[in-house]
PDB file of N, CA and C in Angstrom:
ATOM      1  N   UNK A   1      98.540 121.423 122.384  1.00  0.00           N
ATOM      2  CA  UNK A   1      97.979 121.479 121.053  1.00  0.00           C
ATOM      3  C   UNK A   1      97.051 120.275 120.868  1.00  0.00           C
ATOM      4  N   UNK A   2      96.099 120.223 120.474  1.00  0.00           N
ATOM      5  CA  UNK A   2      95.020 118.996 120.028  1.00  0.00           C
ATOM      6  C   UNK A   2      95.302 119.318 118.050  1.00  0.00           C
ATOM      7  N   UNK A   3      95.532 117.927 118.205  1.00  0.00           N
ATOM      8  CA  UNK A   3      95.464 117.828 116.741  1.00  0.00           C
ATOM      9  C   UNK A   3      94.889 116.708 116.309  1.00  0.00           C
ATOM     10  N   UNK A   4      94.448 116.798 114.962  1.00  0.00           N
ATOM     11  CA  UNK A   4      93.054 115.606 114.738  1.00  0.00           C
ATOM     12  C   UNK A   4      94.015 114.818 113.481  1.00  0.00           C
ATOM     13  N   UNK A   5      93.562 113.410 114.118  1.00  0.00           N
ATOM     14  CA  UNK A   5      94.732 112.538 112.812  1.00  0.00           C
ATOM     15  C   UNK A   5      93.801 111.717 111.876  1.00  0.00           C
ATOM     16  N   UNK A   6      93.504 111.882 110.878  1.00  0.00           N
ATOM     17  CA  UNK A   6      92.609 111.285 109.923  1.00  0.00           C
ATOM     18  C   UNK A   6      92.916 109.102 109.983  1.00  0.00           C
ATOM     19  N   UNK A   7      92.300 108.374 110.409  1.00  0.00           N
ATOM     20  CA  UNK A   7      90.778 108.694 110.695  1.00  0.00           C
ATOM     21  C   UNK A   7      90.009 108.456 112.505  1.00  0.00           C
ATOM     22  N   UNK A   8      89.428 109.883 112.699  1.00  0.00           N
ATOM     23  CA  UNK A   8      88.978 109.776 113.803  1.00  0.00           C
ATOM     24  C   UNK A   8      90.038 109.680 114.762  1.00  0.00           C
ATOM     25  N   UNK A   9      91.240 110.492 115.352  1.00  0.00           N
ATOM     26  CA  UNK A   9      91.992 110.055 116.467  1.00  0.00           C
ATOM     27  C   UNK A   9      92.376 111.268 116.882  1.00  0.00           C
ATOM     28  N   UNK A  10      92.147 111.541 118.008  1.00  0.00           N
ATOM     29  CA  UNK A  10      92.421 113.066 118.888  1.00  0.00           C
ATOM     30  C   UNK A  10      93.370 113.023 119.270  1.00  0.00           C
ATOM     31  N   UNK A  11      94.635 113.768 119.253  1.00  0.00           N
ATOM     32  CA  UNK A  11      95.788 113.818 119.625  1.00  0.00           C
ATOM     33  C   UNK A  11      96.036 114.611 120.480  1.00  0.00           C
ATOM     34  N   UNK A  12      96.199 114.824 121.780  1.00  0.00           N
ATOM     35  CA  UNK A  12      96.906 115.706 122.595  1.00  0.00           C
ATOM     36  C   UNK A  12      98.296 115.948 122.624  1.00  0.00           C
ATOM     37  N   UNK A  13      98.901 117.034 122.103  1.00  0.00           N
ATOM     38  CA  UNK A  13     100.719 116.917 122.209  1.00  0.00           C
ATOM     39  C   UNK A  13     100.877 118.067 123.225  1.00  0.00           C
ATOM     40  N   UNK A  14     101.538 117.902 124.091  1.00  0.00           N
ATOM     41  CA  UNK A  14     102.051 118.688 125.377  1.00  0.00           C
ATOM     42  C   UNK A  14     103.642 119.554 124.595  1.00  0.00           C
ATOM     43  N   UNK A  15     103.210 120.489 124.035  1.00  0.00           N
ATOM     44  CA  UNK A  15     104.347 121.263 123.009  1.00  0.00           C
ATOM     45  C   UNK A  15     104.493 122.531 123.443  1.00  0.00           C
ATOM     46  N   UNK A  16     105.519 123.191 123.835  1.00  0.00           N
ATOM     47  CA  UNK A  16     105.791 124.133 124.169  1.00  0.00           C
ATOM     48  C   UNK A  16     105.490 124.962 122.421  1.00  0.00           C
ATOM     49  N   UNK A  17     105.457 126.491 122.305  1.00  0.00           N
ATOM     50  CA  UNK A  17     105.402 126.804 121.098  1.00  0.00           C
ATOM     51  C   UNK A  17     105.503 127.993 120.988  1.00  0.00           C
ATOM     52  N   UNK A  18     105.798 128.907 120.133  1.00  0.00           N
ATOM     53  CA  UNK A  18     106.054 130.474 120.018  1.00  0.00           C
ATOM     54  C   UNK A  18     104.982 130.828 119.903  1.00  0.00           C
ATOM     55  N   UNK A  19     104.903 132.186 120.533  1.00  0.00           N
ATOM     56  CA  UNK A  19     103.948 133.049 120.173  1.00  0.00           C
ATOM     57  C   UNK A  19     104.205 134.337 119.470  1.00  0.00           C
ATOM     58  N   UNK A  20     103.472 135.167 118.610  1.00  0.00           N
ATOM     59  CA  UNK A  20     103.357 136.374 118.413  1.00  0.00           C
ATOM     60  C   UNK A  20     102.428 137.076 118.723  1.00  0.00           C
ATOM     61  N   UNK A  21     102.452 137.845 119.701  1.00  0.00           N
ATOM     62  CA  UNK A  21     101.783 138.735 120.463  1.00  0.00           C
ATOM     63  C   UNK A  21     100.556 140.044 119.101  1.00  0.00           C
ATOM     64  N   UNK A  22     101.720 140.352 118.634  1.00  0.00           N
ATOM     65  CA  UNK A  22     101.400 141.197 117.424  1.00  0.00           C
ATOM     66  C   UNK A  22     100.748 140.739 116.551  1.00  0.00           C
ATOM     67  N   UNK A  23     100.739 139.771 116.057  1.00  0.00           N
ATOM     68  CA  UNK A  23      99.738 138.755 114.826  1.00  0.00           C
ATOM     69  C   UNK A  23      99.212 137.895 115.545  1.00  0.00           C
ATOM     70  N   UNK A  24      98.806 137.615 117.035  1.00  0.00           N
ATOM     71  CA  UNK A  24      97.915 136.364 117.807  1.00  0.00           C
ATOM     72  C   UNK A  24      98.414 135.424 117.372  1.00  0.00           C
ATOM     73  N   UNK A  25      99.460 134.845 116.690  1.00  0.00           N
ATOM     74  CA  UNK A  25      99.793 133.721 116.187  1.00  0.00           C
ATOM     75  C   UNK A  25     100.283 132.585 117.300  1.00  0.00           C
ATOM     76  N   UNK A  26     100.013 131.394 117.159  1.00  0.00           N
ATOM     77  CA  UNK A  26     100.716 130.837 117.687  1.00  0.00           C
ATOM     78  C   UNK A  26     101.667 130.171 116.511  1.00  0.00           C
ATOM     79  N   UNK A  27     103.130 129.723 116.905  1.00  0.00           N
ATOM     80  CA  UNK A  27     103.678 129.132 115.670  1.00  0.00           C
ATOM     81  C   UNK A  27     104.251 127.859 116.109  1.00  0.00           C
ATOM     82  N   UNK A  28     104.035 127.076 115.416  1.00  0.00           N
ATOM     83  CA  UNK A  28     105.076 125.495 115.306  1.00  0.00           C
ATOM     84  C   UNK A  28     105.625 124.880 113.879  1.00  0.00           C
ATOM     85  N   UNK A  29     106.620 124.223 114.259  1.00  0.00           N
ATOM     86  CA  UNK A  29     107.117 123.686 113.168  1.00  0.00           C
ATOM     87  C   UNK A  29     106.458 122.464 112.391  1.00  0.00           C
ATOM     88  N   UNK A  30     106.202 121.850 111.440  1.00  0.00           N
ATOM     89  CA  UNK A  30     105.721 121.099 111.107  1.00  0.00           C
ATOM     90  C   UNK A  30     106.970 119.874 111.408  1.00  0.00           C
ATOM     91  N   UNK A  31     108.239 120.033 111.263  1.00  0.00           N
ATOM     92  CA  UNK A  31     109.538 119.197 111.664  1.00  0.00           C
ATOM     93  C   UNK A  31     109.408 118.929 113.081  1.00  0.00           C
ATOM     94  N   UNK A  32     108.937 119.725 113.983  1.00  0.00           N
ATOM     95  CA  UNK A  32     109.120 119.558 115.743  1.00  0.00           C
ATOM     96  C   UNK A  32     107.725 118.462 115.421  1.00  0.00           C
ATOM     97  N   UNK A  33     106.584 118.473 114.797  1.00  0.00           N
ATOM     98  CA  UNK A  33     105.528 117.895 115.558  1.00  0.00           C
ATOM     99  C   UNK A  33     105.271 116.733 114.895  1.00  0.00           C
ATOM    100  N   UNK A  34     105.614 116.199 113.945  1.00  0.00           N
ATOM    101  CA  UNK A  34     105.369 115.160 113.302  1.00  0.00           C
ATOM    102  C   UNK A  34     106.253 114.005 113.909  1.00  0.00           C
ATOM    103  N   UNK A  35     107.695 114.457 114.000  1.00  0.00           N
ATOM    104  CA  UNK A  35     108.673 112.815 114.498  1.00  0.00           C
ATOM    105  C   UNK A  35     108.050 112.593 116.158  1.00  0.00           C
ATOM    106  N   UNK A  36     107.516 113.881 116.701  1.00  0.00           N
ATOM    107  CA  UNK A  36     106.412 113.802 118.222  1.00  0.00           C
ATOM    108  C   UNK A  36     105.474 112.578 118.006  1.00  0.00           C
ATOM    109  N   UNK A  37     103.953 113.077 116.830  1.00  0.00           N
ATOM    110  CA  UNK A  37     103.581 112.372 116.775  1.00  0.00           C
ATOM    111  C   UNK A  37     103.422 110.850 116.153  1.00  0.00           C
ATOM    112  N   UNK A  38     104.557 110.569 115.279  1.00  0.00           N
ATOM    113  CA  UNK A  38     104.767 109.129 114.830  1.00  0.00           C
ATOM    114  C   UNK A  38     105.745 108.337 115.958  1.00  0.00           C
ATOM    115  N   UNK A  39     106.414 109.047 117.229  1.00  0.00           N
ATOM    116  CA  UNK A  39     107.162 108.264 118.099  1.00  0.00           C
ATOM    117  C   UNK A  39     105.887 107.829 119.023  1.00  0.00           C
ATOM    118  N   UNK A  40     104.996 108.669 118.994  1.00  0.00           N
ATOM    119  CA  UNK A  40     103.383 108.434 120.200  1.00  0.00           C
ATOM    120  C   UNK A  40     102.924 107.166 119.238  1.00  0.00           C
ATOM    121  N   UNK A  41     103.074 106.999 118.409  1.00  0.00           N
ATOM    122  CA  UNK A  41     101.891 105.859 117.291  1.00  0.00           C
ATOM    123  C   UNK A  41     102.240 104.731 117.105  1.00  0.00           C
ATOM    124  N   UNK A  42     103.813 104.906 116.718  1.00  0.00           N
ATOM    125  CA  UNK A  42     104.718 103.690 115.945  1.00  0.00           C
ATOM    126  C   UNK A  42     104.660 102.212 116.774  1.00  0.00           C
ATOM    127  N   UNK A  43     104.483 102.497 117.635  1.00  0.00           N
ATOM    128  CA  UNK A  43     103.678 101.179 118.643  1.00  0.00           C
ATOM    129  C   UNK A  43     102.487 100.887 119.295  1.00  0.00           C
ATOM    130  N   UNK A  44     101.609 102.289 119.344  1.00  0.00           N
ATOM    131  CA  UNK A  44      99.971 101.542 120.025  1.00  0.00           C
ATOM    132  C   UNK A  44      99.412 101.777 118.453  1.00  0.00           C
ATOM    133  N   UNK A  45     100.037 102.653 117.625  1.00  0.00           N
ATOM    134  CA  UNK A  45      98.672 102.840 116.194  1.00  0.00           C
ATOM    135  C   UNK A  45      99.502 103.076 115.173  1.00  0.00           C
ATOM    136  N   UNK A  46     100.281 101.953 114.813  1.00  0.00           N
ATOM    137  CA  UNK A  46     101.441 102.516 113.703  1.00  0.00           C
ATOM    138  C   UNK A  46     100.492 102.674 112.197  1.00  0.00           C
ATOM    139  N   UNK A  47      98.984 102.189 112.025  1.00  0.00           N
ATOM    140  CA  UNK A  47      98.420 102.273 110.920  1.00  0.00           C
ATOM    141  C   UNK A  47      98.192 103.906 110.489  1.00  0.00           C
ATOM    142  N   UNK A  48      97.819 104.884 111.700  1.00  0.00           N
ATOM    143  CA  UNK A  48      97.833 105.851 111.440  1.00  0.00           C
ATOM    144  C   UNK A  48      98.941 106.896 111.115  1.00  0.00           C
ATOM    145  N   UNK A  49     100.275 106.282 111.498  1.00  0.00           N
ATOM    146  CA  UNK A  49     101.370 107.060 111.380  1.00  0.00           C
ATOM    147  C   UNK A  49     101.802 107.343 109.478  1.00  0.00           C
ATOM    148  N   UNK A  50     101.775 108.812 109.277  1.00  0.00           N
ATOM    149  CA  UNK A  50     101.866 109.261 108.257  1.00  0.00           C
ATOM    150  C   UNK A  50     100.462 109.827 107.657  1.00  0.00           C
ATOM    151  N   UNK A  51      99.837 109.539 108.580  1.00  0.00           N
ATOM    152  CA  UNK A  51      98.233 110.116 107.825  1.00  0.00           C
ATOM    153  C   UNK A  51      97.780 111.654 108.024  1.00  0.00           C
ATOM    154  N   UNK A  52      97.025 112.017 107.433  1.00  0.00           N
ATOM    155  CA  UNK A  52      97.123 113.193 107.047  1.00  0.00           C
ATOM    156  C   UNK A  52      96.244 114.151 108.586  1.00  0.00           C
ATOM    157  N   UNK A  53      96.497 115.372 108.882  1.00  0.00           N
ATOM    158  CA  UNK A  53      96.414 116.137 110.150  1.00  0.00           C
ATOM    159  C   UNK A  53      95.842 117.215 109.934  1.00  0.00           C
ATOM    160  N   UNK A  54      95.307 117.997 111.233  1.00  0.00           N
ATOM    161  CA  UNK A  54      95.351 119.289 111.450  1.00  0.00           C
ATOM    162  C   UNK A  54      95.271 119.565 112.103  1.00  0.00           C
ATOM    163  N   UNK A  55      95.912 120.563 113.135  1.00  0.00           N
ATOM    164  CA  UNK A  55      96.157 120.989 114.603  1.00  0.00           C
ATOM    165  C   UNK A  55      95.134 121.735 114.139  1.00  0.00           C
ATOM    166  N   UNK A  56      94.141 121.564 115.309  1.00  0.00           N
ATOM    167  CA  UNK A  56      92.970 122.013 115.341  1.00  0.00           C
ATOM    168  C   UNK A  56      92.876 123.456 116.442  1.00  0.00           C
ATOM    169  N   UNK A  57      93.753 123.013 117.834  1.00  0.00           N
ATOM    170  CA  UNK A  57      93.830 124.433 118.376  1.00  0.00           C
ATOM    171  C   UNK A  57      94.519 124.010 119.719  1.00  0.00           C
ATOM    172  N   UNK A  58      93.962 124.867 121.242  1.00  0.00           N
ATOM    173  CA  UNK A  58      94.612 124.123 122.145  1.00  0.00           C
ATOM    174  C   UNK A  58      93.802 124.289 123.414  1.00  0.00           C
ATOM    175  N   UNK A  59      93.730 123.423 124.446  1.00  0.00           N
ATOM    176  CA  UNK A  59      93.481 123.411 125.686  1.00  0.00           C
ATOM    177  C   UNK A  59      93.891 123.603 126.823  1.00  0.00           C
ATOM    178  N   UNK A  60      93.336 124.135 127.972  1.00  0.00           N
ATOM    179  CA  UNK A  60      93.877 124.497 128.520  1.00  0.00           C
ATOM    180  C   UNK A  60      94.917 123.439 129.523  1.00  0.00           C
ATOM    181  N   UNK A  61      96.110 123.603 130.151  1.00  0.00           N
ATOM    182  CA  UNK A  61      96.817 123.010 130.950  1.00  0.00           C
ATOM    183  C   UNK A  61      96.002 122.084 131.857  1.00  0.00           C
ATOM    184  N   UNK A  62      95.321 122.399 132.642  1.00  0.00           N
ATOM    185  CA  UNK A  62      94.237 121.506 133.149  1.00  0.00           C
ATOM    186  C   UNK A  62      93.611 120.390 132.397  1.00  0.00           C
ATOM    187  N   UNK A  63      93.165 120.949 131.304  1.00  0.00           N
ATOM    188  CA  UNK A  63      92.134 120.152 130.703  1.00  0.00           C
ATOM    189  C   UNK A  63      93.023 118.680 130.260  1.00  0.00           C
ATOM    190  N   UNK A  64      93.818 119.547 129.369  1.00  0.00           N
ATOM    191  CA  UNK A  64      95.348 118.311 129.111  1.00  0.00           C
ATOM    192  C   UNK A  64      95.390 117.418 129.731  1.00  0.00           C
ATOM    193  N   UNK A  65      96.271 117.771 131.177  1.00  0.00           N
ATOM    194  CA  UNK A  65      96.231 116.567 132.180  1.00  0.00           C
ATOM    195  C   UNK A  65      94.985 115.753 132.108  1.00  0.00           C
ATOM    196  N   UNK A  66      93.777 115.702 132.602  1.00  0.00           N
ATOM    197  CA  UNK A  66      92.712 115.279 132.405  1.00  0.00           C
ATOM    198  C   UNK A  66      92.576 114.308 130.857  1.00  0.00           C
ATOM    199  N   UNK A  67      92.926 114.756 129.855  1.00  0.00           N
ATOM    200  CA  UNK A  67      92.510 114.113 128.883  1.00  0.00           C
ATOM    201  C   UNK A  67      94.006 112.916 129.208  1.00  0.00           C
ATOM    202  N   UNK A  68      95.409 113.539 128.945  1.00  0.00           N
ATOM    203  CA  UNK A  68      96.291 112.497 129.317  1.00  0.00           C
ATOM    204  C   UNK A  68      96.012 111.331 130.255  1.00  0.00           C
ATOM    205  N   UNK A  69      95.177 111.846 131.216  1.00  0.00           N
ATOM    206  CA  UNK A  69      95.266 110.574 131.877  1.00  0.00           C
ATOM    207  C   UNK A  69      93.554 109.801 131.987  1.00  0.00           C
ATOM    208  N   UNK A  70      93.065 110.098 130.320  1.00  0.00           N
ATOM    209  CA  UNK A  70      91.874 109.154 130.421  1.00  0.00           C
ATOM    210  C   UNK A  70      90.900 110.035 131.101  1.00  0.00           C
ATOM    211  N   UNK A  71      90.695 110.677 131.669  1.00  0.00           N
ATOM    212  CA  UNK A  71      89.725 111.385 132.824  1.00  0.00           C
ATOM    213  C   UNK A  71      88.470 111.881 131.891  1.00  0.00           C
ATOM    214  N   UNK A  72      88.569 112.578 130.737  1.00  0.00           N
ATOM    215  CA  UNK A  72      88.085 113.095 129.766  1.00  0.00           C
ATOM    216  C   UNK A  72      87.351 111.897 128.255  1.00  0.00           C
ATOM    217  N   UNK A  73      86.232 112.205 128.064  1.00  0.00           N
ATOM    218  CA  UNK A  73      86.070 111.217 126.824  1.00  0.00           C
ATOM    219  C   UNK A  73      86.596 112.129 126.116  1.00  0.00           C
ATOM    220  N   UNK A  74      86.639 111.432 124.522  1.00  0.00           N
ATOM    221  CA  UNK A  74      86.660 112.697 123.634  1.00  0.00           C
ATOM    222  C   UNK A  74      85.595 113.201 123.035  1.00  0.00           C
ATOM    223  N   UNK A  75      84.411 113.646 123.175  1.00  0.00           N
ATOM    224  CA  UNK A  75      83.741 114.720 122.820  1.00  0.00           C
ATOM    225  C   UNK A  75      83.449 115.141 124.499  1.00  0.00           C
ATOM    226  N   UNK A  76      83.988 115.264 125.731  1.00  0.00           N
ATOM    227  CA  UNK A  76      83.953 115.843 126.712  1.00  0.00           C
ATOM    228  C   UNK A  76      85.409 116.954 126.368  1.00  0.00           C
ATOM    229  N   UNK A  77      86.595 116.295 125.711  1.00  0.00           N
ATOM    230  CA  UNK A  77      87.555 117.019 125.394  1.00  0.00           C
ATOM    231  C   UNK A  77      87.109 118.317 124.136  1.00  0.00           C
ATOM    232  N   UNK A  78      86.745 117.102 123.409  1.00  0.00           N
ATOM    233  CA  UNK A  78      86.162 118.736 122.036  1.00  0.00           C
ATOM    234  C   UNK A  78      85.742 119.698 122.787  1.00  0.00           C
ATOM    235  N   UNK A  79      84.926 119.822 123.771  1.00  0.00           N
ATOM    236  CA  UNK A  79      83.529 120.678 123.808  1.00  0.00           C
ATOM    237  C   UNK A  79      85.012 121.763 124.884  1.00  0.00           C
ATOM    238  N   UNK A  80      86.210 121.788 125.051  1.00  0.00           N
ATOM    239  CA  UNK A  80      86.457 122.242 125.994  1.00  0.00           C
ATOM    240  C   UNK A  80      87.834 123.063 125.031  1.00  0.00           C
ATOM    241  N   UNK A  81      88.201 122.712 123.750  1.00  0.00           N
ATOM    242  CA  UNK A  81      89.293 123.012 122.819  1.00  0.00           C
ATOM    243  C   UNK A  81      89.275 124.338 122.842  1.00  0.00           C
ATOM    244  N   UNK A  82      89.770 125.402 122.266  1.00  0.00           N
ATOM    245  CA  UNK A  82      89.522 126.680 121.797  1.00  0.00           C
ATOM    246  C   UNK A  82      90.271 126.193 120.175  1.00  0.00           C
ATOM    247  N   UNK A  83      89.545 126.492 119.363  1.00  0.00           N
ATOM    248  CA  UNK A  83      89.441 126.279 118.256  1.00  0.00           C
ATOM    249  C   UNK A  83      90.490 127.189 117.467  1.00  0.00           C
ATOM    250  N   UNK A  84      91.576 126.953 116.313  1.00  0.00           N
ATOM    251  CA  UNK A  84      91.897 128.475 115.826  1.00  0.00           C
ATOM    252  C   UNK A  84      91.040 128.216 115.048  1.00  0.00           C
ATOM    253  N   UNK A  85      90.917 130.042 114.713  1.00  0.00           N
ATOM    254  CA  UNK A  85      90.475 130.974 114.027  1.00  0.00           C
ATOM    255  C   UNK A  85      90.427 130.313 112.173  1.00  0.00           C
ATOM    256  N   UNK A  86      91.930 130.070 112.395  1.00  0.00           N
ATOM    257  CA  UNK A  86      92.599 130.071 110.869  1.00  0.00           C
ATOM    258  C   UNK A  86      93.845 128.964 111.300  1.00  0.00           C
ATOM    259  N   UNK A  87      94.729 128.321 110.051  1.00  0.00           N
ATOM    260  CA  UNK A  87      95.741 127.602 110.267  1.00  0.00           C
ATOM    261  C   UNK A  87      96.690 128.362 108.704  1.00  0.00           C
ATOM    262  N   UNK A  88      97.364 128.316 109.417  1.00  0.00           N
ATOM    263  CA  UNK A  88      98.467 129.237 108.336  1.00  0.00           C
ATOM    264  C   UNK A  88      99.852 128.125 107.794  1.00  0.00           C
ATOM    265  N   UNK A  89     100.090 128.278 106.586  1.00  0.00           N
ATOM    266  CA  UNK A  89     101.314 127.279 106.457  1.00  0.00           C
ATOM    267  C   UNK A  89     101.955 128.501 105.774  1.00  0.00           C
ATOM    268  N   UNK A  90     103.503 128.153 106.410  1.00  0.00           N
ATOM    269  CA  UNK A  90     104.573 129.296 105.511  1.00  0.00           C
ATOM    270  C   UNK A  90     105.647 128.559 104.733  1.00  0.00           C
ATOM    271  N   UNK A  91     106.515 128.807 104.293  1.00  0.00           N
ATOM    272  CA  UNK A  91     106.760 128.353 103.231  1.00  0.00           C
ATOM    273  C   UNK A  91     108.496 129.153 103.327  1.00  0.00           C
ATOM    274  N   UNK A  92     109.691 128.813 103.633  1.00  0.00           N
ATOM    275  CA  UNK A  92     110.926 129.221 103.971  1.00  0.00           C
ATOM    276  C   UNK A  92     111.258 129.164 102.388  1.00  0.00           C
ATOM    277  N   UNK A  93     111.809 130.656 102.180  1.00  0.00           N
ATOM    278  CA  UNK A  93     112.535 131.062 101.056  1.00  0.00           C
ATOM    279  C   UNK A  93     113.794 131.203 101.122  1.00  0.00           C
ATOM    280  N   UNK A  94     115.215 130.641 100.565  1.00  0.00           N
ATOM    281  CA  UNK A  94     115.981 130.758 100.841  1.00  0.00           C
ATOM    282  C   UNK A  94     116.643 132.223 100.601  1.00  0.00           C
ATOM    283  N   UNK A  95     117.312 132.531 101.225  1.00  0.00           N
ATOM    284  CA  UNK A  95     118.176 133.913 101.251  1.00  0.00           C
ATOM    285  C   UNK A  95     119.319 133.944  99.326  1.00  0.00           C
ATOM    286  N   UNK A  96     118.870 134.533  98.718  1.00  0.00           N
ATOM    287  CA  UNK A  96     119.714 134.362  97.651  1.00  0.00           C
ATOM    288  C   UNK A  96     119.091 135.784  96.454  1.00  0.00           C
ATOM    289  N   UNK A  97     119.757 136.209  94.946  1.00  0.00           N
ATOM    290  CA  UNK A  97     119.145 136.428  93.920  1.00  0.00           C
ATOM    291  C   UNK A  97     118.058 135.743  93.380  1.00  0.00           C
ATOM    292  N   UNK A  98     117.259 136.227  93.131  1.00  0.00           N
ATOM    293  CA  UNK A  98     116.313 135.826  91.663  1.00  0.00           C
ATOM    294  C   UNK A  98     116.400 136.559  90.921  1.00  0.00           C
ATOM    295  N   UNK A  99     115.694 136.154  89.093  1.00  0.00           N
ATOM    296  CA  UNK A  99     115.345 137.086  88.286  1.00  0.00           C
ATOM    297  C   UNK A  99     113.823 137.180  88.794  1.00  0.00           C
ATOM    298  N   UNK A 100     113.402 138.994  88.172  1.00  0.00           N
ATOM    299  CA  UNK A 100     112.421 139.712  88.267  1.00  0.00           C
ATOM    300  C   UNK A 100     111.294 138.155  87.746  1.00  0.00           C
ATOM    301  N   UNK A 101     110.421 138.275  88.096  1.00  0.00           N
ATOM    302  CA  UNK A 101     109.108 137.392  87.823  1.00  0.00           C
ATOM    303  C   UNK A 101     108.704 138.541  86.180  1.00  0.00           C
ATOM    304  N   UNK A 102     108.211 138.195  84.936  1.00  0.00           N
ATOM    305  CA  UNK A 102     107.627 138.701  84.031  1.00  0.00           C
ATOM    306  C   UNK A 102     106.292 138.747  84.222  1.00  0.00           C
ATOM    307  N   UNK A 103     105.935 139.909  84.349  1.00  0.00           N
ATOM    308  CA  UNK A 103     103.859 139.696  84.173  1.00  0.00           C
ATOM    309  C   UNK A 103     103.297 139.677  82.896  1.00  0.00           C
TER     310      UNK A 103
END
């Protein structure tokens, strides 16, 4: 996953992640990727830890390695991302009653 951390910092996270075949989705947790990326920061860039994000999309396995180990600048990395489409946030409803909503 490449994700972009406000301000200016390209993040590569090596994250395994679900897919849905049926909706192209890829899915992650916002809980799995955040304590990821503030344990990567909290000592080379603790100023950025807590700042605001967006997984931008992902690269390929190759490319990864390459950027992990420096090989890659970063706009040699951009130009190589696949971008999503869209970024979706969901929102867990708990299992219970409500009353009817009034229109």
């Amino acid at each position: 996953m490449v994700i972009h951390i406000e301000p200016k910092q390209l993040f590569l996270l090596n994250k395994q992640c679900k897919y849905c075949p049926n909706c192209d989705l890829i899915i992650a947790k916002k809980q799995e990727i955040e304590p990821l990326m503030a344990a990567t920061f909290v000592q080379t860039n603790p100023q950025i830890v807590g700042n605001n994000y967006v997984v931008m999309g992902t690269v390929d396995k190759k490319d990864w390695k390459e950027g992990d180990k420096s090989l890659l600048s970063p706009s040699e990395m951009v130009g190589r991302i696949y971008v999503f489409k869209d970024v979706w946030n969901f929102e867990v409803i708990p299992a219970g009653w409500y009353p009817n909503e009034e229109k």
